[in-house]
Structures are given as C-alpha cells and as structure tokens.
N, C-alpha and C. Protein backbone atom coordinates (compact mmCIF):
# COMPACT_ATOMS: atom_id res chain seq x y z
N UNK A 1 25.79 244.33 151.82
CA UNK A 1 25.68 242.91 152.16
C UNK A 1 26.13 242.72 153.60
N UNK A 2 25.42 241.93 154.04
CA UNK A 2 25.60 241.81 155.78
C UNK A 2 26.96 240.43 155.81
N UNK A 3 27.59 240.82 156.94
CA UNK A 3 28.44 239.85 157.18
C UNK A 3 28.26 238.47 157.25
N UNK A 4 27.29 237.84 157.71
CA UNK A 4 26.41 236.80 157.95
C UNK A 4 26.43 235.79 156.41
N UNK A 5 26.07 237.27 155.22
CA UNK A 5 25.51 236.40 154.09
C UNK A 5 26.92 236.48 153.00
N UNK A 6 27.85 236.92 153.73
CA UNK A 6 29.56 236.69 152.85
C UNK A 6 29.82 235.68 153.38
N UNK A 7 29.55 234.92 154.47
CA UNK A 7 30.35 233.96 155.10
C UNK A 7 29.42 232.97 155.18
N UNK A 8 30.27 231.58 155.35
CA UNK A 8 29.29 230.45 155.76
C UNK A 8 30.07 229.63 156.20
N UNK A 9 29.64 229.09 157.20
CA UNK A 9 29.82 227.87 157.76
C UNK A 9 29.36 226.61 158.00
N UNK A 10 29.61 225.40 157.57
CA UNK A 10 28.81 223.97 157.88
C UNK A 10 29.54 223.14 158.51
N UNK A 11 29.14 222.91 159.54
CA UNK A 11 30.07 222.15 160.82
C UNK A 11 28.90 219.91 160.75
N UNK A 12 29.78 219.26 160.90
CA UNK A 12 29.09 217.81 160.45
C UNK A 12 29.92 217.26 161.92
N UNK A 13 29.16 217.20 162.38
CA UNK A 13 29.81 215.83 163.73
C UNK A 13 29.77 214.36 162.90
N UNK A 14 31.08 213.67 162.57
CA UNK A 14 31.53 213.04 162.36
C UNK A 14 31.01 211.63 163.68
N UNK A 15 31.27 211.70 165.01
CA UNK A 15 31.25 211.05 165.74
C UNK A 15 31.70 211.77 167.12
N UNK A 16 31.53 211.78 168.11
CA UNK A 16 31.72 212.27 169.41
C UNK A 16 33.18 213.39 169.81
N UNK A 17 33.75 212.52 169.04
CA UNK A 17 34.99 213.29 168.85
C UNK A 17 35.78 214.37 167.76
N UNK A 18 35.31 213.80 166.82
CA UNK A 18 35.34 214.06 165.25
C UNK A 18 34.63 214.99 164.44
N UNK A 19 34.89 216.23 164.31
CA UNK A 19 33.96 217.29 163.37
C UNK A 19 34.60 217.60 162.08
N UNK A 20 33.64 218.28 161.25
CA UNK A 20 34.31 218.58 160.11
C UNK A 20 33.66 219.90 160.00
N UNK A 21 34.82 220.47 159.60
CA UNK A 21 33.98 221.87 159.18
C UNK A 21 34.61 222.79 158.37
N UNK A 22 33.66 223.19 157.34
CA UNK A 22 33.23 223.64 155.82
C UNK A 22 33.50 225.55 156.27
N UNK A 23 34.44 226.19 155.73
CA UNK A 23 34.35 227.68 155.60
C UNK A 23 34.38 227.88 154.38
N UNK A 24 33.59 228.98 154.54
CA UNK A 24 33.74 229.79 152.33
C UNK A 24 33.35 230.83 153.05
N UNK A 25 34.02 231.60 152.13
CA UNK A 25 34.49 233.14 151.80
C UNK A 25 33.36 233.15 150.60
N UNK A 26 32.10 233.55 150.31
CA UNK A 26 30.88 233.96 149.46
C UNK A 26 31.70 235.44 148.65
N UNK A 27 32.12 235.88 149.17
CA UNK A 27 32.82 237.27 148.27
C UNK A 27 34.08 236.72 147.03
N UNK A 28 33.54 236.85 146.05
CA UNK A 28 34.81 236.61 145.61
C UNK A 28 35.68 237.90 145.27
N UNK A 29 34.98 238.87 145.45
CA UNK A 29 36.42 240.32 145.09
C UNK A 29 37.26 240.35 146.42
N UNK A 30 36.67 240.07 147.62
CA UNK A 30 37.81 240.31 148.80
C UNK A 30 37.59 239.33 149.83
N UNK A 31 38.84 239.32 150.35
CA UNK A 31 39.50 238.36 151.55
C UNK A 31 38.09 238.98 152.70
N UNK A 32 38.12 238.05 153.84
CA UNK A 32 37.44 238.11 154.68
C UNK A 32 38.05 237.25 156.04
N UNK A 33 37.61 237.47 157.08
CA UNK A 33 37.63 237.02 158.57
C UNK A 33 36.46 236.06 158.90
N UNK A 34 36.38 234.77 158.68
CA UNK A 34 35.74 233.74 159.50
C UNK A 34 36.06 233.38 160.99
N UNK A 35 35.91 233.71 161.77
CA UNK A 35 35.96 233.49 163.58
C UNK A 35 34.76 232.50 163.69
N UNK A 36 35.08 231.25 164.15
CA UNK A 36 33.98 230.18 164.85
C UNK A 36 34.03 230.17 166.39
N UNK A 37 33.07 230.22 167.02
CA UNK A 37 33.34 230.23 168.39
C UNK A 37 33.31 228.12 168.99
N UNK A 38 34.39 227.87 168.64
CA UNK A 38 34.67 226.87 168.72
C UNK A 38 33.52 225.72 169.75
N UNK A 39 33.10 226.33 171.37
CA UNK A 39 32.51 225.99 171.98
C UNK A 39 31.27 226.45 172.44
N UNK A 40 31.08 227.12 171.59
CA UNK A 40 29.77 228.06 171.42
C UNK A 40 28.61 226.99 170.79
N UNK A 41 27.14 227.91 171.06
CA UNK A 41 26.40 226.88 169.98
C UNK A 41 26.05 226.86 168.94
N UNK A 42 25.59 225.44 168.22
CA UNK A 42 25.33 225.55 167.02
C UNK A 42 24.25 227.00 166.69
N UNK A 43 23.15 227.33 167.26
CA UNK A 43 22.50 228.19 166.20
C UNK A 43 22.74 229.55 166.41
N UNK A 44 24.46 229.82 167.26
CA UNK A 44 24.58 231.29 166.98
C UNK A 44 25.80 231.12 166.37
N UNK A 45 26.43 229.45 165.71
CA UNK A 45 27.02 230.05 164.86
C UNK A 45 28.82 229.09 165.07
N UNK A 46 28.34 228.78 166.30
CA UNK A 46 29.44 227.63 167.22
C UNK A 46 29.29 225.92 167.03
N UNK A 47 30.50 225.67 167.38
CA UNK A 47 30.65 224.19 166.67
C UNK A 47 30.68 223.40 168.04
N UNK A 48 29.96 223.78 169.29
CA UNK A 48 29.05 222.83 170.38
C UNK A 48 30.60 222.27 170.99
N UNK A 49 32.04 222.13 171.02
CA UNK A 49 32.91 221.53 171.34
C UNK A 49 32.70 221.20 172.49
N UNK A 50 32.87 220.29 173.13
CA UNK A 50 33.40 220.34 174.89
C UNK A 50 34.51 221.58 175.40
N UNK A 51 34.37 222.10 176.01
CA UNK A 51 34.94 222.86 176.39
C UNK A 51 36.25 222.83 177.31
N UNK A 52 36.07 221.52 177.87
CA UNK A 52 37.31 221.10 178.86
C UNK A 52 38.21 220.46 178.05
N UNK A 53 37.85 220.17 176.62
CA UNK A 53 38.93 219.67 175.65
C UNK A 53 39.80 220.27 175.13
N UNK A 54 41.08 219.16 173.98
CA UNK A 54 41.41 220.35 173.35
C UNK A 54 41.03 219.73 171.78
N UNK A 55 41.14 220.41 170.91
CA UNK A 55 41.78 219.74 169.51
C UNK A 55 42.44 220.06 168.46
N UNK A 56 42.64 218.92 167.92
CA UNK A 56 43.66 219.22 166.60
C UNK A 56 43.01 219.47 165.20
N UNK A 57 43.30 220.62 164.63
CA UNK A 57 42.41 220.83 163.74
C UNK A 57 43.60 220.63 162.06
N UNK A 58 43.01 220.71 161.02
CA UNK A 58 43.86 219.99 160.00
C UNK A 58 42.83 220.91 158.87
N UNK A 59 43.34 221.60 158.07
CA UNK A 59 43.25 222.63 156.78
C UNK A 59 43.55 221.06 155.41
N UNK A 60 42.45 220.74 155.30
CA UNK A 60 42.89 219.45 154.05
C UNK A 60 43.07 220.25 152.40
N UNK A 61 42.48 221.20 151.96
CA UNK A 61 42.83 221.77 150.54
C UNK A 61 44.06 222.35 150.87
N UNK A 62 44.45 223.42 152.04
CA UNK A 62 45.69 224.06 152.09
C UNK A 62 47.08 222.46 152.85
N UNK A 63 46.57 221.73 153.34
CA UNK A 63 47.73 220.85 153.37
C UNK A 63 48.31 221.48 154.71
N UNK A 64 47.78 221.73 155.58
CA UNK A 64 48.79 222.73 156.72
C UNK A 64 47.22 222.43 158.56
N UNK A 65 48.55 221.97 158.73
CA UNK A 65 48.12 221.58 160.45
C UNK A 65 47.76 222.99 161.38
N UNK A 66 46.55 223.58 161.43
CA UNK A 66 46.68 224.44 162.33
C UNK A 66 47.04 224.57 163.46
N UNK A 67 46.78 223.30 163.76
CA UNK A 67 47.35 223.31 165.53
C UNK A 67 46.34 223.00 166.39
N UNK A 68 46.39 222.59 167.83
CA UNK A 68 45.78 222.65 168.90
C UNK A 68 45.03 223.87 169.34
N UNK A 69 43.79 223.92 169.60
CA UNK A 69 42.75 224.51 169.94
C UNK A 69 42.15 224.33 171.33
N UNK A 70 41.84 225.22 172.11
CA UNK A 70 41.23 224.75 173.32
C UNK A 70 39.11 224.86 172.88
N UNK A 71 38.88 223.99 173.31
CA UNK A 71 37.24 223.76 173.48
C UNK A 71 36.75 225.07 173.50
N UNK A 72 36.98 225.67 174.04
CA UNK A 72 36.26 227.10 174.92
C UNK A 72 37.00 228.06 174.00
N UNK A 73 37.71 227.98 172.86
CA UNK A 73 38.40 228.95 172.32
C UNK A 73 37.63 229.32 171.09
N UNK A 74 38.74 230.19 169.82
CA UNK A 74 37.63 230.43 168.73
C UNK A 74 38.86 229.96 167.80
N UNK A 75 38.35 229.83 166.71
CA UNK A 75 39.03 229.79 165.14
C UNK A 75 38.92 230.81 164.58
N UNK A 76 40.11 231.66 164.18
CA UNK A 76 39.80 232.35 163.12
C UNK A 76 40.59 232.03 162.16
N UNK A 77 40.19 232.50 160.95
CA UNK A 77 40.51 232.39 159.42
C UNK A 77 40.74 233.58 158.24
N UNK A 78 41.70 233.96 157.60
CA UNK A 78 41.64 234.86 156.76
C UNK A 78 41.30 234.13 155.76
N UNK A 79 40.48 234.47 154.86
CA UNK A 79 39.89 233.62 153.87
C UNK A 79 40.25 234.39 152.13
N UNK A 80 40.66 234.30 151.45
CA UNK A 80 40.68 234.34 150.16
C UNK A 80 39.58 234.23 149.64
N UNK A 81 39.18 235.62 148.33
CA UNK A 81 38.37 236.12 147.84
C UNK A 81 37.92 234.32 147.31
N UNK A 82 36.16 233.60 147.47
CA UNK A 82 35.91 232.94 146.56
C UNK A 82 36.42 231.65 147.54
N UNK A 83 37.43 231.56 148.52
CA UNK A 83 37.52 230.59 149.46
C UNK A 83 36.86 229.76 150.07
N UNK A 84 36.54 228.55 149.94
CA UNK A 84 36.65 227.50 150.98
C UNK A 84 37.60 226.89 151.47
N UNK A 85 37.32 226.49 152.83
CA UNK A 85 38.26 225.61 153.59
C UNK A 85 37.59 224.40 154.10
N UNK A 86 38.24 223.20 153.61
CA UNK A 86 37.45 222.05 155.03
C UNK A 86 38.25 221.38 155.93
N UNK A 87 38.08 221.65 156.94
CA UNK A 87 39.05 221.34 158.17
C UNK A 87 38.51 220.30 159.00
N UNK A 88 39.09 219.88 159.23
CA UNK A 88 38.83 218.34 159.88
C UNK A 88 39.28 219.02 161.70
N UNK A 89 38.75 218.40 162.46
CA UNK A 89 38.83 218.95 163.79
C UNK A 89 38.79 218.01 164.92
N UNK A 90 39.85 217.25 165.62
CA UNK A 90 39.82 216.17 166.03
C UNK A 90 40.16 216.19 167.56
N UNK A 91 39.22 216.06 168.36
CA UNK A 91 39.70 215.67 169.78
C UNK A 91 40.87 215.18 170.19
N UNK A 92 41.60 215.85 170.93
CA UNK A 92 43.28 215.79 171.04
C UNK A 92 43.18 214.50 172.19
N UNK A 93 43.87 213.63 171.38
CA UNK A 93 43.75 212.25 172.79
C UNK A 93 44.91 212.08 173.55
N UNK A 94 45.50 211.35 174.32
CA UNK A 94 46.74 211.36 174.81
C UNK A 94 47.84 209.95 174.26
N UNK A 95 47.43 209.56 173.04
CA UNK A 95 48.09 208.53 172.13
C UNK A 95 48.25 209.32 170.59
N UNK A 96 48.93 208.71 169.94
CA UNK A 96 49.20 209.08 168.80
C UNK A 96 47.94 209.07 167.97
N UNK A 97 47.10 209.93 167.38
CA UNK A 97 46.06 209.60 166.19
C UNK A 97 45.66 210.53 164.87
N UNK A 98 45.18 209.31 164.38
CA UNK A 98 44.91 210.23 162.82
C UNK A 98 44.06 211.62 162.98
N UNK A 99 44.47 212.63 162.29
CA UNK A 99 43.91 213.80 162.20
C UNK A 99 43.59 213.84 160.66
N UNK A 100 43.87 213.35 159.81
CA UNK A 100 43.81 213.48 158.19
C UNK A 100 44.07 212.83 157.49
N UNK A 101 43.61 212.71 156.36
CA UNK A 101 44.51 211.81 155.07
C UNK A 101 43.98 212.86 153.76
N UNK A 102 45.03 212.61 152.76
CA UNK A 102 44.43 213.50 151.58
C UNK A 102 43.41 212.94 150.38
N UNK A 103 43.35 211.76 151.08
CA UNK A 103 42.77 210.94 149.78
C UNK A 103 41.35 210.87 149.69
N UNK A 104 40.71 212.02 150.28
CA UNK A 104 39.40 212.44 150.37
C UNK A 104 38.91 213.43 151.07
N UNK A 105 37.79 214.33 151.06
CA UNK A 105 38.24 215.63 151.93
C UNK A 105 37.06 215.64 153.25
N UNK A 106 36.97 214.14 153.00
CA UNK A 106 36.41 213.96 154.68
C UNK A 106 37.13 213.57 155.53
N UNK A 107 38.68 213.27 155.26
CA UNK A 107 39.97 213.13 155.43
C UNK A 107 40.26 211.73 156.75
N UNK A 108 39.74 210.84 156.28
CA UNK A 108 39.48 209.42 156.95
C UNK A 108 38.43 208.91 156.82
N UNK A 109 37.06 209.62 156.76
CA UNK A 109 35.93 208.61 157.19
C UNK A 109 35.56 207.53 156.07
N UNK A 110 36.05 207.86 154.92
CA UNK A 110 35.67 207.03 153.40
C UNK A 110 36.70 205.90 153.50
N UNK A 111 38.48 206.09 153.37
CA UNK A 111 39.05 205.73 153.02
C UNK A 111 39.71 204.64 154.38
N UNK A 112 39.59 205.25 155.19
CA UNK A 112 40.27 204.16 156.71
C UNK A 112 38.96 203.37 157.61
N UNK A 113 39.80 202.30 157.68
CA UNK A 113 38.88 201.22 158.60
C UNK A 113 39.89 200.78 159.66
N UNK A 114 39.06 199.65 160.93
CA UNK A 114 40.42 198.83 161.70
C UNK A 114 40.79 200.37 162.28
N UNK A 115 40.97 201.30 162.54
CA UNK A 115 42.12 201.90 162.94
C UNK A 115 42.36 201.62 164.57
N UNK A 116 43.21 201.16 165.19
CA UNK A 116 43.53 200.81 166.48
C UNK A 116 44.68 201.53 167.31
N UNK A 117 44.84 201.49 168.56
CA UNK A 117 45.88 202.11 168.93
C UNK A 117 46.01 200.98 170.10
N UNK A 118 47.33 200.50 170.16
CA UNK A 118 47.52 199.71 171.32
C UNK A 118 49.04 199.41 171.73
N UNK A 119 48.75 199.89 173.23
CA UNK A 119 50.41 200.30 174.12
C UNK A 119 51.12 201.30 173.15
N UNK A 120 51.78 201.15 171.95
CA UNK A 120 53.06 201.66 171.56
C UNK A 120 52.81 201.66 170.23
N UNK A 121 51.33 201.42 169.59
CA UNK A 121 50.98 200.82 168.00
C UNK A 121 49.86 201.57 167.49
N UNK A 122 50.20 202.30 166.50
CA UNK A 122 48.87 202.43 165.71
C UNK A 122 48.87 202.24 164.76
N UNK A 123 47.80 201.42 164.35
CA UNK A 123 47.91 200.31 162.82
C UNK A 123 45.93 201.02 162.62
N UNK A 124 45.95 200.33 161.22
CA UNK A 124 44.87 200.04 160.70
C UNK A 124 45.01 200.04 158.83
N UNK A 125 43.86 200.21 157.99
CA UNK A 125 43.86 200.00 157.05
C UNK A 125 43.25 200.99 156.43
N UNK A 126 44.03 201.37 154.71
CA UNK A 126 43.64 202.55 153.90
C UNK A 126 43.39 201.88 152.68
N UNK A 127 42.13 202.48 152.16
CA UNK A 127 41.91 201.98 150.61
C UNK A 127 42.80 203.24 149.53
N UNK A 128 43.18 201.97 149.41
CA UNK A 128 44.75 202.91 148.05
C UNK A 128 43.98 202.75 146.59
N UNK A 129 44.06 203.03 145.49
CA UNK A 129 44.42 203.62 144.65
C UNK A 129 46.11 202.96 143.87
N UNK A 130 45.61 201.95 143.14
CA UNK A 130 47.01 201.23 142.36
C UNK A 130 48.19 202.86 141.51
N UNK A 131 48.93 202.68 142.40
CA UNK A 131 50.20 203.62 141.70
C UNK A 131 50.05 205.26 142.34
N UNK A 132 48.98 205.57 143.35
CA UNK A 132 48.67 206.90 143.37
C UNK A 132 49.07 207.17 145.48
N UNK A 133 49.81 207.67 145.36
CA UNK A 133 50.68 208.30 146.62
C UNK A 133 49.67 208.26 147.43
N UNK A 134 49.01 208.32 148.85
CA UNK A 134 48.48 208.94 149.20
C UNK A 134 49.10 208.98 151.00
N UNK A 135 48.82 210.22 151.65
CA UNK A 135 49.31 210.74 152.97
C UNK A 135 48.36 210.73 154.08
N UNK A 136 48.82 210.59 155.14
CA UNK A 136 48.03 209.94 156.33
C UNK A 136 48.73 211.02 157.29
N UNK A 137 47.87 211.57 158.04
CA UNK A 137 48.63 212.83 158.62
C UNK A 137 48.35 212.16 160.54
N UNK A 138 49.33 212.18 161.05
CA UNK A 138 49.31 211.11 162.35
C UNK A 138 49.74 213.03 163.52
N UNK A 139 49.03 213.25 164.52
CA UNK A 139 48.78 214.50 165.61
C UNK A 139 50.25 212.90 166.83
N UNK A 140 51.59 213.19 166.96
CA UNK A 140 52.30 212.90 167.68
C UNK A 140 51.95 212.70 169.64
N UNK A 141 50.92 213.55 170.06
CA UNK A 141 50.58 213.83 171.32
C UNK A 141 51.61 213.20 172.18
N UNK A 142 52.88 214.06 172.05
CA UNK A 142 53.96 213.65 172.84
C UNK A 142 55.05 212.14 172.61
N UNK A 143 54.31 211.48 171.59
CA UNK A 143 55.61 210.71 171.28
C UNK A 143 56.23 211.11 170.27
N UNK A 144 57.05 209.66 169.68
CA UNK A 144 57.99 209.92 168.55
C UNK A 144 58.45 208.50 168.02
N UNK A 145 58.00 208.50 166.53
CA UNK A 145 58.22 207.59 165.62
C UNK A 145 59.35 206.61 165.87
N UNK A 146 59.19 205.40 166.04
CA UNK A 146 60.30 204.74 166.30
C UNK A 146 60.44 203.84 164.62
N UNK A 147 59.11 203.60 164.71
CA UNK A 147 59.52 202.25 163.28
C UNK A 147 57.85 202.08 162.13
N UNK A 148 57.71 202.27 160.68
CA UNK A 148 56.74 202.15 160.23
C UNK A 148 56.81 201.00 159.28
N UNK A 149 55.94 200.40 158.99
CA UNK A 149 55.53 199.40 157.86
C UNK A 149 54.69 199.90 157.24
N UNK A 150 54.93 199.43 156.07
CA UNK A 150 54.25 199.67 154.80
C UNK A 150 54.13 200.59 154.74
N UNK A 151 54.80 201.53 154.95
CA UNK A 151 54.83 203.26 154.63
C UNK A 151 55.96 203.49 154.86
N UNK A 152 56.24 205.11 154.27
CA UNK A 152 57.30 205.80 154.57
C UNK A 152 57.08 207.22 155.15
N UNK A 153 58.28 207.87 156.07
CA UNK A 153 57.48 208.65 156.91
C UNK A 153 58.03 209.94 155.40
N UNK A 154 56.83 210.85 155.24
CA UNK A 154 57.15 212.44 154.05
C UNK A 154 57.23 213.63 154.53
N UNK A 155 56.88 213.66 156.20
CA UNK A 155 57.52 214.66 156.38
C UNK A 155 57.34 214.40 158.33
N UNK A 156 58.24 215.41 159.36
CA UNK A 156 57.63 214.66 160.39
C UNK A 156 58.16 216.26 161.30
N UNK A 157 57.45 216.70 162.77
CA UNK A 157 57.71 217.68 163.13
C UNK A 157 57.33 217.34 165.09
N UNK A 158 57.92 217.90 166.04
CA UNK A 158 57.20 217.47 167.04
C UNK A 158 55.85 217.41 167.42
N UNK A 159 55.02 217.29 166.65
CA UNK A 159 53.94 217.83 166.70
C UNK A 159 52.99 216.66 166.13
N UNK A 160 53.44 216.38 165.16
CA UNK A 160 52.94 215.76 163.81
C UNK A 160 54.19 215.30 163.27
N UNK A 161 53.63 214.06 162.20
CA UNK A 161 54.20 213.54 161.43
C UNK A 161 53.04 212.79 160.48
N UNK A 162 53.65 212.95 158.67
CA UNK A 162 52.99 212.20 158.17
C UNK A 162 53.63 211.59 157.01
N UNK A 163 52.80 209.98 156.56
CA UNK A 163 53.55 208.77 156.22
C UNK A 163 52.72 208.80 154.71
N UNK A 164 53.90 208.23 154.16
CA UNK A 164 53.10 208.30 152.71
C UNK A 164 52.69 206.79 152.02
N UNK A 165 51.80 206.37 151.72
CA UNK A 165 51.33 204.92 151.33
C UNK A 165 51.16 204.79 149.71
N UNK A 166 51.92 204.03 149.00
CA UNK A 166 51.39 203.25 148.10
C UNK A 166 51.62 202.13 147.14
N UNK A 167 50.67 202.09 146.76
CA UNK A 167 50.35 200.17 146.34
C UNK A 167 50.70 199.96 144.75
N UNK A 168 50.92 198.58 144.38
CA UNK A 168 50.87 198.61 142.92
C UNK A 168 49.89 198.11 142.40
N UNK A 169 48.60 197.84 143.67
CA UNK A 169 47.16 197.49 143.41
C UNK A 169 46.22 198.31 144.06
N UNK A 170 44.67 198.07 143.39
CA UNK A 170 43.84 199.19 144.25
C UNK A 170 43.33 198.20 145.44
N UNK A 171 42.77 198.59 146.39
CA UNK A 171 42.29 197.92 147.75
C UNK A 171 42.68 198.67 149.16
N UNK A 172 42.61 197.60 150.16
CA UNK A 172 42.62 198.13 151.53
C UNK A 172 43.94 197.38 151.94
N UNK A 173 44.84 198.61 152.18
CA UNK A 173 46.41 197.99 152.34
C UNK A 173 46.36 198.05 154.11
N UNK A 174 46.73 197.72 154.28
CA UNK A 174 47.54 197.85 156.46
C UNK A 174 48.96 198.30 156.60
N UNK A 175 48.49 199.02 157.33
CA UNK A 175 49.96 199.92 157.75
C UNK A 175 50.17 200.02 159.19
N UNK A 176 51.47 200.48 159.97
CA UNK A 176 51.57 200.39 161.16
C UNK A 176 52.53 200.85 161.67
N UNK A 177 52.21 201.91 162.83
CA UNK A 177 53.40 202.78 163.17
C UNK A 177 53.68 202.12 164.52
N UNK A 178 55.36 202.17 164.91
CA UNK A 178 55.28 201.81 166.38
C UNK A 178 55.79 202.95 166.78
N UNK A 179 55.42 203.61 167.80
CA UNK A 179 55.71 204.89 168.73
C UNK A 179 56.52 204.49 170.10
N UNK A 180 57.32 205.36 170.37
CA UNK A 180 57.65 205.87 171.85
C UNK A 180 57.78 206.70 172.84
N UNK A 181 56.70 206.19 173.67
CA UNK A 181 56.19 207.60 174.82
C UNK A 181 57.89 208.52 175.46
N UNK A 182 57.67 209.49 174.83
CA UNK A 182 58.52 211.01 175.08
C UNK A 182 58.64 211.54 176.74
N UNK A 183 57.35 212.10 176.59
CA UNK A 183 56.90 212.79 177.93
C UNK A 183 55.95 213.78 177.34
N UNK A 184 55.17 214.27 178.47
CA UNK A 184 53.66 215.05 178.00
C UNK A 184 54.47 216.78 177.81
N UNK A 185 54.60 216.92 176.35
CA UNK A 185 55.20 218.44 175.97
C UNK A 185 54.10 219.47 176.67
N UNK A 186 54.46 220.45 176.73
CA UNK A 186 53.62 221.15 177.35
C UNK A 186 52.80 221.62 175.69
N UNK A 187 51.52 222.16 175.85
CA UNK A 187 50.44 222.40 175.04
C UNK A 187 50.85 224.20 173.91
N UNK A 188 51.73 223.56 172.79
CA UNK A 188 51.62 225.14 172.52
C UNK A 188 50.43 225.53 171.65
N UNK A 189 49.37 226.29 172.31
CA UNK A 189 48.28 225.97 171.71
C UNK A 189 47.80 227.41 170.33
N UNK A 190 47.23 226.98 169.30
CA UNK A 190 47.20 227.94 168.05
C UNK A 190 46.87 228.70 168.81
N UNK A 191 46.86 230.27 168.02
CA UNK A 191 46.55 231.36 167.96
C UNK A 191 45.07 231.67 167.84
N UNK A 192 44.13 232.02 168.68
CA UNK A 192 43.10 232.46 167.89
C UNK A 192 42.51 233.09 166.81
C-alpha cells in the first residue's frame, strides 16, 4: 500500500483566515506520520497558507493546543493506528482570539456569533446547551486575563487560556473577557 492511500487529508477554508483540517491515519494496525506542507499547494497536498503569517492551530478530539506555526512551515503528526484528527487552524492576530470551542468539531463556526474584539474586550455569543459545560479556548497573543463574565476561566497558560460556560437554559448566552496588553512575547513557535 502506497503512502498516499494510508493517509488522508481534508483541509475546508472556513474564511480567509480560518481553516480546518481533517487527518486520518487509514491503517488501523499501525501508527503513521502525517506532514502537511502548511504553505504549500492544495493539489500536492498543502493547505495554500500565507506564508508571511503565522497560526494557531488547536487538536479538538485530543483537547491540546499545538501551538504557533509559521505559514511557510509544515505540520507533522504521529497518528494512531485508525486515527483522525480535526484541527482547527487559525491566523495568529495581534489581539486576543478564539481558536476553539468543544461544543462542536468545527470548533466555532455552528455554535458562536457577534464575536468582537474591541481596545481591551472580547465578547460575543455561544449557543449553550441547558446544564451541559461547554469550553471556549481564547490564543492570549501577548495579553493577560484581567476580568470575565459569564464564565469562568478552567484552565489558563501564557499562551492560551480557556473559560468554561454554562446555562440553566438552552440558547445563545454572551460572554466577555476584558484583557490587558502585556507586551509582544517573543514567538515560541511549534515544532515541525
């Protein structure tokens, strides 16, 4: 079996900034190596990035922030026999923004609306789920949490931090973080 037909990849532009992208491991007796050439093109296999960018990429079944990526770089992946991954892949901005939520594994585009960022604020709105937790995963880009509403922060790192929301009704709740600019950390960027 050729390498090509163990592995697969489906990459979805979300919006200009915003990709999503689908790995499986087709083998289920053994682990395998997925490498995306991040800024490469789509039909040899590359997810077209800008190259002068960077981004934040987000593992939503494993729950784990890979980290900052440069445009021009690659992804790789050890994959588990029978594996998929869908990773959300988000243009690194220079304000605080959503990279994820768990409450769907397009990890924002279903569940958040409104989302805004302004001076020192990022607010918007999540459709909850009456009684059922759900996590909003916020990429820090150099600040640091000063004050949240209607949430609580569940876990938080210089890097990242994320807030946990929920309701004792189903609908579209509003939430809102206020931030304070740090200084620009220098870029520790993933591993290829």
């Amino acid at each position: 079996t050729s390498r090509r037909q163990r592995q697969m990849c489906i990459r979805d532009r979300i919006n200009r900034g915003w990709h999503q992208l689908t790995l499986y491991n087709t083998n289920d007796l053994e682990s395998d190596t997925i490498t995306v050439d991040l800024g490469g093109e789509n039909r040899k296999g590359g997810m077209e990035l800008d190259k002068q960018k960077e981004y934040h990429i987000y593992d939503f079944w494993n729950r784990r922030y890979l980290g900052i990526y440069k445009g021009d770089g690659s992804l790789r992946q050890v994959m588990r026999p029978g594996e998929a991954r869908m990773l959300s892949v988000r243009e690194a901005l220079p304000y605080p923004q959503i990279i994820s939520t768990d409450r769907h594994l397009m990890q924002g585009l279903i569940e958040l609306r409104n989302i805004h960022w302004s001076q020192d604020t990022l607010s918007g709105e999540i459709l909850l789920t009456k009684g059922d937790a759900t996590i909003i995963t916020v990429a820090l880009n150099g600040w640091k949490t000063v004050e949240i509403a209607s949430a609580e922060v569940f876990s938080e790192s210089p890097q990242f931090m994320q807030i946990r929301l929920t309701s004792q009704d189903s609908g579209y709740h509003s939430f809102c973080i206020c931030l304070l600019y740090t200084s620009p950390s220098p870029r520790d960027y993933a591993a290829s």
